[in-house]
Protein backbone atom coordinates (compact mmCIF):
# COMPACT_ATOMS: atom_id res chain seq x y z
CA UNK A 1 120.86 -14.93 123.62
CA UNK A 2 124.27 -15.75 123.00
CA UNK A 3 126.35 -15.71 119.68
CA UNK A 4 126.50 -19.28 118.68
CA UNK A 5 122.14 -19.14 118.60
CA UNK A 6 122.25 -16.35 116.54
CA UNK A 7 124.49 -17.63 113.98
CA UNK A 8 121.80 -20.46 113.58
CA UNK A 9 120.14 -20.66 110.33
CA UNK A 10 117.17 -23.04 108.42
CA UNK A 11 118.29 -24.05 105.32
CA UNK A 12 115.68 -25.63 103.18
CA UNK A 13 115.22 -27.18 99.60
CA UNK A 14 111.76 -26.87 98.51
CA UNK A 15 109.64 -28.50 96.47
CA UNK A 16 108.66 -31.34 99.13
CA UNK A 17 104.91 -32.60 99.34
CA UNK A 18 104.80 -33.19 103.36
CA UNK A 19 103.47 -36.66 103.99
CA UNK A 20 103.18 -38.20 107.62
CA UNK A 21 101.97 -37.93 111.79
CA UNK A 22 103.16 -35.56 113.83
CA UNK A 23 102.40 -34.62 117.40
CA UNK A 24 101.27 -31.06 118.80
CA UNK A 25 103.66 -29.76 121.64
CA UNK A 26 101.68 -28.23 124.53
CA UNK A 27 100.74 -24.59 124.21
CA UNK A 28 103.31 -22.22 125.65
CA UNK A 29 100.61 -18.72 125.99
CA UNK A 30 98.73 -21.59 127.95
CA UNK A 31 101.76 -22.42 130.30
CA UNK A 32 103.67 -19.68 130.89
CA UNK A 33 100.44 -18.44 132.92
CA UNK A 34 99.76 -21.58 134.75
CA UNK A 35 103.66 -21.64 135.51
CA UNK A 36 103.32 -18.08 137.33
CA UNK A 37 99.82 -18.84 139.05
CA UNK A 38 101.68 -22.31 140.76
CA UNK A 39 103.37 -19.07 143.20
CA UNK A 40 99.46 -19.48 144.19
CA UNK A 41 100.37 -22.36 146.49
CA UNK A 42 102.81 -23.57 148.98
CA UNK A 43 102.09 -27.08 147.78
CA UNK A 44 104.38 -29.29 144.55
CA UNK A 45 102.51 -28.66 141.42
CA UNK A 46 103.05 -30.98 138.54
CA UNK A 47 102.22 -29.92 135.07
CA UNK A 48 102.07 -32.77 132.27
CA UNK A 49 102.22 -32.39 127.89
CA UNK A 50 105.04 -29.54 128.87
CA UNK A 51 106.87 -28.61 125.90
CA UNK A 52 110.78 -27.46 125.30
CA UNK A 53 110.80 -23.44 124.48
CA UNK A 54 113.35 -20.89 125.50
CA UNK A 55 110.19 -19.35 126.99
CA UNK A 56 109.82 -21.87 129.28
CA UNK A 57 113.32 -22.05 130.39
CA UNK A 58 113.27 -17.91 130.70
CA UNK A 59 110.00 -18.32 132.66
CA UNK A 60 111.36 -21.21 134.96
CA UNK A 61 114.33 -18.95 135.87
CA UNK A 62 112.50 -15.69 136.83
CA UNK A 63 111.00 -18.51 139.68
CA UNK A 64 114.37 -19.31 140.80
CA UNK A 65 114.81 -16.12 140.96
CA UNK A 66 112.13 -15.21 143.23
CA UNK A 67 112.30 -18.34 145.78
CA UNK A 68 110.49 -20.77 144.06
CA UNK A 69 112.35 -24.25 143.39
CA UNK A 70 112.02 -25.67 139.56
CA UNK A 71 112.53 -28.97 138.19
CA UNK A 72 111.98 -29.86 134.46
CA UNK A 73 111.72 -33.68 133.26
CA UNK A 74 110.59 -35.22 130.18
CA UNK A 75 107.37 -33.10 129.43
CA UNK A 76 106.76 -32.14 132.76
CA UNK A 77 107.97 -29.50 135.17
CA UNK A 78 107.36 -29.91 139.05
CA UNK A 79 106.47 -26.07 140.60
CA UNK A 80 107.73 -25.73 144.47
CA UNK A 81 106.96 -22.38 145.49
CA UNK A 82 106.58 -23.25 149.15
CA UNK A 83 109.51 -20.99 149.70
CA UNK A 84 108.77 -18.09 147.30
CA UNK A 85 108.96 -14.78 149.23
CA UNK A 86 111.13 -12.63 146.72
CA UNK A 87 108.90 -9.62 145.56
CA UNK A 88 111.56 -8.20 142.87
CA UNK A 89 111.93 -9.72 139.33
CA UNK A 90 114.79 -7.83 138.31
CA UNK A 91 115.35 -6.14 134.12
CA UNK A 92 118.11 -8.80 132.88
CA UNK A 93 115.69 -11.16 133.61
CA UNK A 94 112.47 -9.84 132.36
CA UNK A 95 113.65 -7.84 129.20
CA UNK A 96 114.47 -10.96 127.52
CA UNK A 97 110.68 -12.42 127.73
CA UNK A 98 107.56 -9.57 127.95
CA UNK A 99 105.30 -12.75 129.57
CA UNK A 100 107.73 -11.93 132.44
CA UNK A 101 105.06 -9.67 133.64
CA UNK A 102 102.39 -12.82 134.54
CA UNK A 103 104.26 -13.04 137.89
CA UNK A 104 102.87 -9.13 139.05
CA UNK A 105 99.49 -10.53 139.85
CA UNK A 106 100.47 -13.70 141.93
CA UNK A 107 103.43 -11.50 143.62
CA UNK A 108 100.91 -9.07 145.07
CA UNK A 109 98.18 -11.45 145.97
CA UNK A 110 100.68 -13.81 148.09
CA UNK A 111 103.28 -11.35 149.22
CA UNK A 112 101.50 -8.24 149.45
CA UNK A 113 104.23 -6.40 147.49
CA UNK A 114 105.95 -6.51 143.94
CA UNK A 115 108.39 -4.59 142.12
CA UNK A 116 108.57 -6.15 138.18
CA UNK A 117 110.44 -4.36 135.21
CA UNK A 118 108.35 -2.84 132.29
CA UNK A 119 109.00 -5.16 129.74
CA UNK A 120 109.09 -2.58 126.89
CA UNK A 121 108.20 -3.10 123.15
CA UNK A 122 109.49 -6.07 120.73
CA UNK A 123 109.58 -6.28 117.01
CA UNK A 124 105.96 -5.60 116.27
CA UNK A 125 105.43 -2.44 118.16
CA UNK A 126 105.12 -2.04 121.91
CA UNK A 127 101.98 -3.39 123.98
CA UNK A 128 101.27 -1.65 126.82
CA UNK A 129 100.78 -2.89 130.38
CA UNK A 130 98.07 -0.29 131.68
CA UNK A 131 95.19 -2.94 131.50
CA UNK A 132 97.34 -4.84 133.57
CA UNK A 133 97.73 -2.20 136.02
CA UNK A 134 93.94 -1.01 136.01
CA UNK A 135 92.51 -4.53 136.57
CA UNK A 136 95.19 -4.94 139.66
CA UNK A 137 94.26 -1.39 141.25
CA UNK A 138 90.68 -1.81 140.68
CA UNK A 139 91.35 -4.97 143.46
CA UNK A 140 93.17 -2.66 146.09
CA UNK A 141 96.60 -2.28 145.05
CA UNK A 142 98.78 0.91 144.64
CA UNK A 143 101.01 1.20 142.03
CA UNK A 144 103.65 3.17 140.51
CA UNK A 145 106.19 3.55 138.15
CA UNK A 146 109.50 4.20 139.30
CA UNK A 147 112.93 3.81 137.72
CA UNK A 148 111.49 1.70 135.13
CA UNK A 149 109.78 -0.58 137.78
CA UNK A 150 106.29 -1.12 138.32
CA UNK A 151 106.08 -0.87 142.39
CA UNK A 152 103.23 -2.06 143.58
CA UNK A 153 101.60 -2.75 147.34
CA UNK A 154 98.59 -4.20 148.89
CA UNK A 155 97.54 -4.76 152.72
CA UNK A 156 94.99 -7.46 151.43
CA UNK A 157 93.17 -7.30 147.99
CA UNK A 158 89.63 -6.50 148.11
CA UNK A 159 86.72 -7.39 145.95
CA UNK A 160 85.28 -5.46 142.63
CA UNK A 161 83.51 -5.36 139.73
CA UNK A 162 84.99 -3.30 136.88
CA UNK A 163 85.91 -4.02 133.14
CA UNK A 164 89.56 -4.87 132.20
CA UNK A 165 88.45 -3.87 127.82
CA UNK A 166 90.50 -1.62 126.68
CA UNK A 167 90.75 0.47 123.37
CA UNK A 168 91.96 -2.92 121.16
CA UNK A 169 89.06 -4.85 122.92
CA UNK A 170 90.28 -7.39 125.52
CA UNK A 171 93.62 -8.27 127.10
CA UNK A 172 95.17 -12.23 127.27
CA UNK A 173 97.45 -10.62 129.88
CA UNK A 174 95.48 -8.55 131.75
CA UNK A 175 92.75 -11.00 132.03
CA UNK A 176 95.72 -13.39 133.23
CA UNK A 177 96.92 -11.03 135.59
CA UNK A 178 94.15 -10.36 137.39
CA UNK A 179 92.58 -13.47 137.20
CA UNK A 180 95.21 -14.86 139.79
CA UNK A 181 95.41 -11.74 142.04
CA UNK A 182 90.86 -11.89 142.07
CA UNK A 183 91.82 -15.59 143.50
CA UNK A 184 93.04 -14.29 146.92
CA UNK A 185 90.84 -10.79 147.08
CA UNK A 186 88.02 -10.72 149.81
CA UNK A 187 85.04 -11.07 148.49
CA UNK A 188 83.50 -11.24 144.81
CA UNK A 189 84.95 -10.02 141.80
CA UNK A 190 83.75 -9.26 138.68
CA UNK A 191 85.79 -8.84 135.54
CA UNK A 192 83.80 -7.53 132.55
CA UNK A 193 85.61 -7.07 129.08
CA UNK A 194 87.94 -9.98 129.78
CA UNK A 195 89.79 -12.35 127.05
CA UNK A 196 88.02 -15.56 126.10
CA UNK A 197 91.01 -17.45 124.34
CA UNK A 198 91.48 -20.92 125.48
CA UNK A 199 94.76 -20.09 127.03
CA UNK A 200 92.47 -17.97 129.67
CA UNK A 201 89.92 -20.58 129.74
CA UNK A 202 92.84 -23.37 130.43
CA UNK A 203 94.19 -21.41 133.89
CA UNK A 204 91.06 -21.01 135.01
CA UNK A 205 90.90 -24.70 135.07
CA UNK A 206 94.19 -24.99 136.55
CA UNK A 207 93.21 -22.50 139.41
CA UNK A 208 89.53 -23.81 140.03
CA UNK A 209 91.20 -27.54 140.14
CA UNK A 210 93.26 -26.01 143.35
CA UNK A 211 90.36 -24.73 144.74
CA UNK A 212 89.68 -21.30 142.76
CA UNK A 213 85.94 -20.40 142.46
CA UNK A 214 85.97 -19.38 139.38
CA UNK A 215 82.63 -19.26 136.92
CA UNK A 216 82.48 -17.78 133.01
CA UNK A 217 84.90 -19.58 131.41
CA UNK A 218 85.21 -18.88 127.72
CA UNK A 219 82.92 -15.43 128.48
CA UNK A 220 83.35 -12.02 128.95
CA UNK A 221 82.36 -12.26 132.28
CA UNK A 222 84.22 -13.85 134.92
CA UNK A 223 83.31 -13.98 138.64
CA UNK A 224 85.48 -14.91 141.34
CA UNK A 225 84.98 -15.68 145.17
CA UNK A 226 87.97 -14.90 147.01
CA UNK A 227 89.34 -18.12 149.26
CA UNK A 228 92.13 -18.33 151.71
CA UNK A 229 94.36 -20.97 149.95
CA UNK A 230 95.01 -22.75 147.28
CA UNK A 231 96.23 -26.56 146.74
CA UNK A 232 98.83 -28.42 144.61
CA UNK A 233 97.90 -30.92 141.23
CA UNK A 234 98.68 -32.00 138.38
CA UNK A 235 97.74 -30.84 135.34
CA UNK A 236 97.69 -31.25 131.66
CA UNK A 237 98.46 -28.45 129.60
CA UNK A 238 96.30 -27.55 126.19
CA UNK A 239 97.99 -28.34 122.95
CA UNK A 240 99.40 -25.44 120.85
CA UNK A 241 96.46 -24.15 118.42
CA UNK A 242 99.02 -21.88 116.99
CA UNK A 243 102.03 -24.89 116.44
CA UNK A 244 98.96 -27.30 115.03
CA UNK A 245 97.42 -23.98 112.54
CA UNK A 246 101.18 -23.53 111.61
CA UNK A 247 101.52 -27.10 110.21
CA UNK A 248 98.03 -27.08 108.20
CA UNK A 249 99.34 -24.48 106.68
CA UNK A 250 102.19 -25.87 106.10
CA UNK A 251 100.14 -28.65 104.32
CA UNK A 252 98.02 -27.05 102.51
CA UNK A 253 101.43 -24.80 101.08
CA UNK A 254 103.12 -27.94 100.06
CA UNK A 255 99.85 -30.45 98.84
CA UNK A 256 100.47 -32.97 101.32
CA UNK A 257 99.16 -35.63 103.73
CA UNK A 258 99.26 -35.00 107.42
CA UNK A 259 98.01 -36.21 110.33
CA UNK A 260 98.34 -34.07 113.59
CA UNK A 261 98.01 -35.81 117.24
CA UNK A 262 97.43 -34.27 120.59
CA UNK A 263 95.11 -31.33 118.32
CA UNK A 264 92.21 -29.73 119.55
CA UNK A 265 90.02 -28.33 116.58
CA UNK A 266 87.39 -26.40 118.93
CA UNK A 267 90.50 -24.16 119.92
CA UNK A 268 91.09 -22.84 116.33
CA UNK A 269 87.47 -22.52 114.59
CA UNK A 270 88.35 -19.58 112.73
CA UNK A 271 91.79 -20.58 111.04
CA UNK A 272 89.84 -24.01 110.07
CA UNK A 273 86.76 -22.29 108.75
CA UNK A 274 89.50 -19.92 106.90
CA UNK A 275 91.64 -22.79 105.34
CA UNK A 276 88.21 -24.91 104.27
CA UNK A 277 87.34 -21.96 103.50
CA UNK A 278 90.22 -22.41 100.63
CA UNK A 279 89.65 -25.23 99.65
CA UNK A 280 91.51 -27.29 102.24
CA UNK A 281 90.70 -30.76 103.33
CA UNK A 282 90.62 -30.67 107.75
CA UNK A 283 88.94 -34.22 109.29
CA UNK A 284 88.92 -35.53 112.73
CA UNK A 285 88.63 -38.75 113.90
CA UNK A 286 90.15 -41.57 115.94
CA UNK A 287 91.97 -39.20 117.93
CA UNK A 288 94.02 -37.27 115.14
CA UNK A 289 93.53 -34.06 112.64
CA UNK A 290 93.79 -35.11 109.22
CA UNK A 291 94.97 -32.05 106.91
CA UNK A 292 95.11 -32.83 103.07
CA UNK A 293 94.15 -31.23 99.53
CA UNK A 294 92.64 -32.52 97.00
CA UNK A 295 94.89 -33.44 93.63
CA UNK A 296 92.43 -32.48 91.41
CA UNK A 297 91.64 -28.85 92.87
CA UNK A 298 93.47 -25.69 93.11
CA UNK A 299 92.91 -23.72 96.53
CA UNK A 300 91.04 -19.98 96.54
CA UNK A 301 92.10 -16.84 97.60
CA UNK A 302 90.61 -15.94 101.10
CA UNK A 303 91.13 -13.11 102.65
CA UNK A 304 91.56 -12.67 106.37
CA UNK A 305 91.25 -9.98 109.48
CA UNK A 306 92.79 -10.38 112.57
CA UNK A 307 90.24 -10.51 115.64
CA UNK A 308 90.28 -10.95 119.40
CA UNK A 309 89.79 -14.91 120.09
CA UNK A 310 87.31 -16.24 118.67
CA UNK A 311 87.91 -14.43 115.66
CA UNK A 312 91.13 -14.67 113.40
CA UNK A 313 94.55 -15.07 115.30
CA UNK A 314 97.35 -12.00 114.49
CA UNK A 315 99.74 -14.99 115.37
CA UNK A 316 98.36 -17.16 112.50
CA UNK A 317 98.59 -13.93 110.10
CA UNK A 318 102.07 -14.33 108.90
CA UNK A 319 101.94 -17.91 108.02
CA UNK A 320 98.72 -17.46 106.73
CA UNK A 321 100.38 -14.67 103.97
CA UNK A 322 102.92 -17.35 102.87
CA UNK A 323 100.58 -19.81 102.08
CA UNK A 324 98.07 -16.63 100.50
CA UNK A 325 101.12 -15.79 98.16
CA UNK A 326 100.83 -18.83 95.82
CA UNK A 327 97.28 -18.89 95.44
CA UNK A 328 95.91 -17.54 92.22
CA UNK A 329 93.86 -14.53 92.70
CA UNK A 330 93.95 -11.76 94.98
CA UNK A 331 93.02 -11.99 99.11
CA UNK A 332 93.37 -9.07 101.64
CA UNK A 333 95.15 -9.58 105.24
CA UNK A 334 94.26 -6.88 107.33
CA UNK A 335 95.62 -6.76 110.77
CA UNK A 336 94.05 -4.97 113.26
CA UNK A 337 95.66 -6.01 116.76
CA UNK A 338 99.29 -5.44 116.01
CA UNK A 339 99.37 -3.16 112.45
CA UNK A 340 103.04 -2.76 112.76
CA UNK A 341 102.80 -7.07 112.55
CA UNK A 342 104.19 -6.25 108.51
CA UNK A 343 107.87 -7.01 109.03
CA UNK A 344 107.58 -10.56 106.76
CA UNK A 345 106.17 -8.99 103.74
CA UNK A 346 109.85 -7.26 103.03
CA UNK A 347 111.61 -10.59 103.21
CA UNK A 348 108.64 -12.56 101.29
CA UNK A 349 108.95 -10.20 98.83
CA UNK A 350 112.49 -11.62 98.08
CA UNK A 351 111.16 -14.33 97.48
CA UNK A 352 109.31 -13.44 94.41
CA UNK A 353 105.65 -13.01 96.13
CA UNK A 354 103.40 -10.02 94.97
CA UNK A 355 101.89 -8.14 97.98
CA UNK A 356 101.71 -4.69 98.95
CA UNK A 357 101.20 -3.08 102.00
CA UNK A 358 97.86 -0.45 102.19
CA UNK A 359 97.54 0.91 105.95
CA UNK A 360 96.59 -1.83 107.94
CA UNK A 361 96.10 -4.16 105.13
CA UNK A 362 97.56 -6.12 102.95
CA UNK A 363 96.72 -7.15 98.99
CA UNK A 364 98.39 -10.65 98.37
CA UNK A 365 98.47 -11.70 94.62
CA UNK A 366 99.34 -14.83 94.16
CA UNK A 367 102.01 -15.88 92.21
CA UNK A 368 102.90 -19.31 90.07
CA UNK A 369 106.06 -20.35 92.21
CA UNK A 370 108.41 -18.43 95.07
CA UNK A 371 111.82 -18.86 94.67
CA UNK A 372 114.63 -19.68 97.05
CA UNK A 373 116.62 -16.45 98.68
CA UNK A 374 118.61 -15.70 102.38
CA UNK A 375 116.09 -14.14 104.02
CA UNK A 376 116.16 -12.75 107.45
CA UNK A 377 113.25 -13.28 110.38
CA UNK A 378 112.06 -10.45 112.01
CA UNK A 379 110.14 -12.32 114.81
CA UNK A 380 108.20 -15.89 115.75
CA UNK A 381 105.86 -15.91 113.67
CA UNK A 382 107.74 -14.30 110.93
CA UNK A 383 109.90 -16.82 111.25
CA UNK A 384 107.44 -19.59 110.41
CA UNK A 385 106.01 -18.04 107.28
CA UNK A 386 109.48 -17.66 105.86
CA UNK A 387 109.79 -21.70 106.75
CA UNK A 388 106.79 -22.07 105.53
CA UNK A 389 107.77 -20.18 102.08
CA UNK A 390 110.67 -21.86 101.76
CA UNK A 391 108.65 -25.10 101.67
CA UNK A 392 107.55 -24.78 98.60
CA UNK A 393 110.14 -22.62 96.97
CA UNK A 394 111.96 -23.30 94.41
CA UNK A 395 115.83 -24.29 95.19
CA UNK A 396 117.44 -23.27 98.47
CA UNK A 397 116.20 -20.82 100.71
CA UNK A 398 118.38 -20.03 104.18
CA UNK A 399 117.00 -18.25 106.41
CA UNK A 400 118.85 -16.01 109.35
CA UNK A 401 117.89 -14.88 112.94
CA UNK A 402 115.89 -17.85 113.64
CA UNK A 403 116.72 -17.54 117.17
CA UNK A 404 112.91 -16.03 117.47
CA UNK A 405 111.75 -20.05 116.26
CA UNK A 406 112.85 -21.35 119.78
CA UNK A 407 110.69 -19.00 121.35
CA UNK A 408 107.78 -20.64 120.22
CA UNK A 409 108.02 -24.28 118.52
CA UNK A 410 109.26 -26.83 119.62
CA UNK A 411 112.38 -28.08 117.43
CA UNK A 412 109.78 -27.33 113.77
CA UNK A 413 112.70 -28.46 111.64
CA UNK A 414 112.78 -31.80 113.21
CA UNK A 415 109.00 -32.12 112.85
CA UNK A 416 108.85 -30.86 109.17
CA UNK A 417 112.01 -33.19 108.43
CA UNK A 418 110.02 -36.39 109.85
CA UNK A 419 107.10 -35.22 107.44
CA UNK A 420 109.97 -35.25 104.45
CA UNK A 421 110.79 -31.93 104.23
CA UNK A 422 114.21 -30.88 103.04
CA UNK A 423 115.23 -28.72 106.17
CA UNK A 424 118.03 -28.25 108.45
CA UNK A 425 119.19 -26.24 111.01
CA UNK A 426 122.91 -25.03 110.69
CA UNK A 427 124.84 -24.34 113.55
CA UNK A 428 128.63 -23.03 112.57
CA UNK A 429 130.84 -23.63 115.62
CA UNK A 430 133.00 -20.64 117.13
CA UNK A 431 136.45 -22.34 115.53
CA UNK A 432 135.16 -21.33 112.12
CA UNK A 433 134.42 -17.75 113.03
């Protein structure tokens, strides 16, 4: 991160009904997977609907760095990894991204060896890599933790059937982990307890399309016959269901009129269920998601809990408290996957919204109006709620540290400008420093 980014700001004048078509970017949890599991293969791999995130660009240089050859274009990246044979993704590199980690599980399974940083807590409390660990031992390898490292080994990967839950119910990473390692062990493998979000679901259809056998997609349950090889394709990644639930939202906050392209509603039951729930208007047809309210209605309270997929998503929580905050009446957000995932009710408070923190939950009573205030992000999906606030706030709100917004959407303030939002991103140059 260097200086200039985080002197970047979001100013925005409120008060806009958002009115227009917009298109989904492709979903980054889905890609930054399928990105590591193309080490799977000494054949080109093409991947198509590839959206612009710092993620991406962290997670295309930790391949450089271990051999493989990138090459981004307009919404694609082409995946060489013909020449990959570097077990060691060093700290400078994986410290600035904690998905860093999805290259453990390809490293061992095609170079017998890996040593990967920890990738150590962020913002909303640390998340531990021991399910990671288990599901890769439980297929053969040794591992330990030295000088910060994970260290692992493996003369061939074998086989097994054990469960990857752990104490907060199933792991995205985990799963993803061993997933691609399972591809290459002799044998069957079962993996019991494993995530069912459509991010898992989409690399299993990258990896059976190169020649994975893969069954249980979308299940707890997934079985794998080890094979020898895999081949090259190209691929389409899923669209973001956290990008498209981020801009219903931000319809429903404002009143307006949108229609989203390149959405997939089956991906994000429970946020739709949640916002009809509210009174929301969400219709699909010839090929777009139309989001709207109705002029003559006022939306409900609803409250929320945050579930493994397919319940409630913790990374739709935040945004979802913005939009909670204006509604009259009282709705309860309880968070049970992250509970330190609180930092945004500090800076929405600031803005005049009502809500107090009880444990793991929090009481949201809605207020008439928010008003405009600098406000600072804490983290992604922080930052999107404050946007989101700011919406519909009255006069200017500018909000700071939005560094975290690159992480994760792709350029939002253009988007929510070309819907007629008031928004802008500032960007002071070093001379005026």
């Amino acid at each position: 991160m260097d200086g200039k980014k985080f002197m970047d700001r979001i100013v925005i004048y409120g008060g806009k009904k958002l009115k227009g078509t917009i298109r989904i970017s492709g979903a980054k949890n889905a890609l930054l997977p399928i990105m590591t599991a193309s080490l799977l293969t000494r054949e080109k791999v093409v991947l198509n609907n590839v959206p612009y995130y710092k993620d991406i660009e962290s997670m295309s240089l930790v391949l450089k760095t271990i051999g493989a050859e990138v090459e981004f274009r307009d919404k694609q990246i082409i995946i060489d990894a013909s020449n990959f044979n570097n077990p060691e993704a060093p700290y400078e590199l994986v410290r600035k991204m904690r998905a860093s980690i999805y290259v453990l599980g390809p490293m061992i399974a095609r170079l017998g060896q890996a040593q990967v940083s920890l990738p150590g807590g962020c913002a909303i409390g640390p998340r531990p890599v021991d399910l990671h660990l288990k599901g890769l031992e439980a297929l053969g390898a040794t591992i330990r933790i030295e000088h910060g490292n994970i260290v692992a080994k493996a003369q061939g990967l074998r086989g097994n059937d054990f469960s990857l839950e752990g104490k907060n119910g199933s792991s995205v990473g985990a799963t993803c982990n061993t997933l691609m390692a399972a591809v290459f062990a002799k044998g069957k493998t079962i993996i019991r307890g494993a995530a069912k979000e459509p991010e898992v679901v989409d690399l299993m259809d990258f990896l059976n399309k190169m020649g994975a056998k893969i069954e249980g997609a979308g299940t707890s349950t997934l079985t794998i016959e080890g094979i020898d090889s895999l081949k090259g394709i190209t691929y389409d990644v899923i669209p973001d269901r956290i990008e498209a639930g981020t801009f219903m939202v931000a319809t429903a906050i404002t009143n307006g009129d949108v229609y989203l392209e390149n959405c997939c509603l089956d991906h994000m039951t429970a946020v739709v269920e949640k916002l009809r729930e509210a009174g929301v208007n969400i219709e699909e047809g010839n090929g777009k998601v139309h989001i709207s309210c109705s002029a003559t209605e006022t939306l409900k309270p609803v409250s929320i809990r945050t579930l493994p997929y397919p319940g409630f998503p913790t990374d739709m929580q935040a945004q979802f408290m913005a939009l909670m905050s204006i509604v009259e009446g009282e709705s309860q957000i309880t968070e049970t996957i992250y509970p330190e995932r609180f930092i945004h009710i500090g800076e929405l408070l600031r803005m005049g919204a009502d809500i107090q923190l009880n444990g793991s939950t929090a009481i949201v009573k809605g207020v008439k109006s928010l008003s405009g205030a600098p406000v600072m992000a804490s983290d992604l999906r922080a930052s999107a709620a404050l946007i989101l606030a700011g919406l519909v706030a009255k006069d200017l709100t500018e909000i700071l540290r939005i560094y975290h917004l690159d992480r994760g959407y792709e350029k939002i303030e253009e988007k929510l400008a070309q819907l007629g939002a008031e928004i802008l991103r500032v960007s002071p140059s070093w001379e005026k420093l």
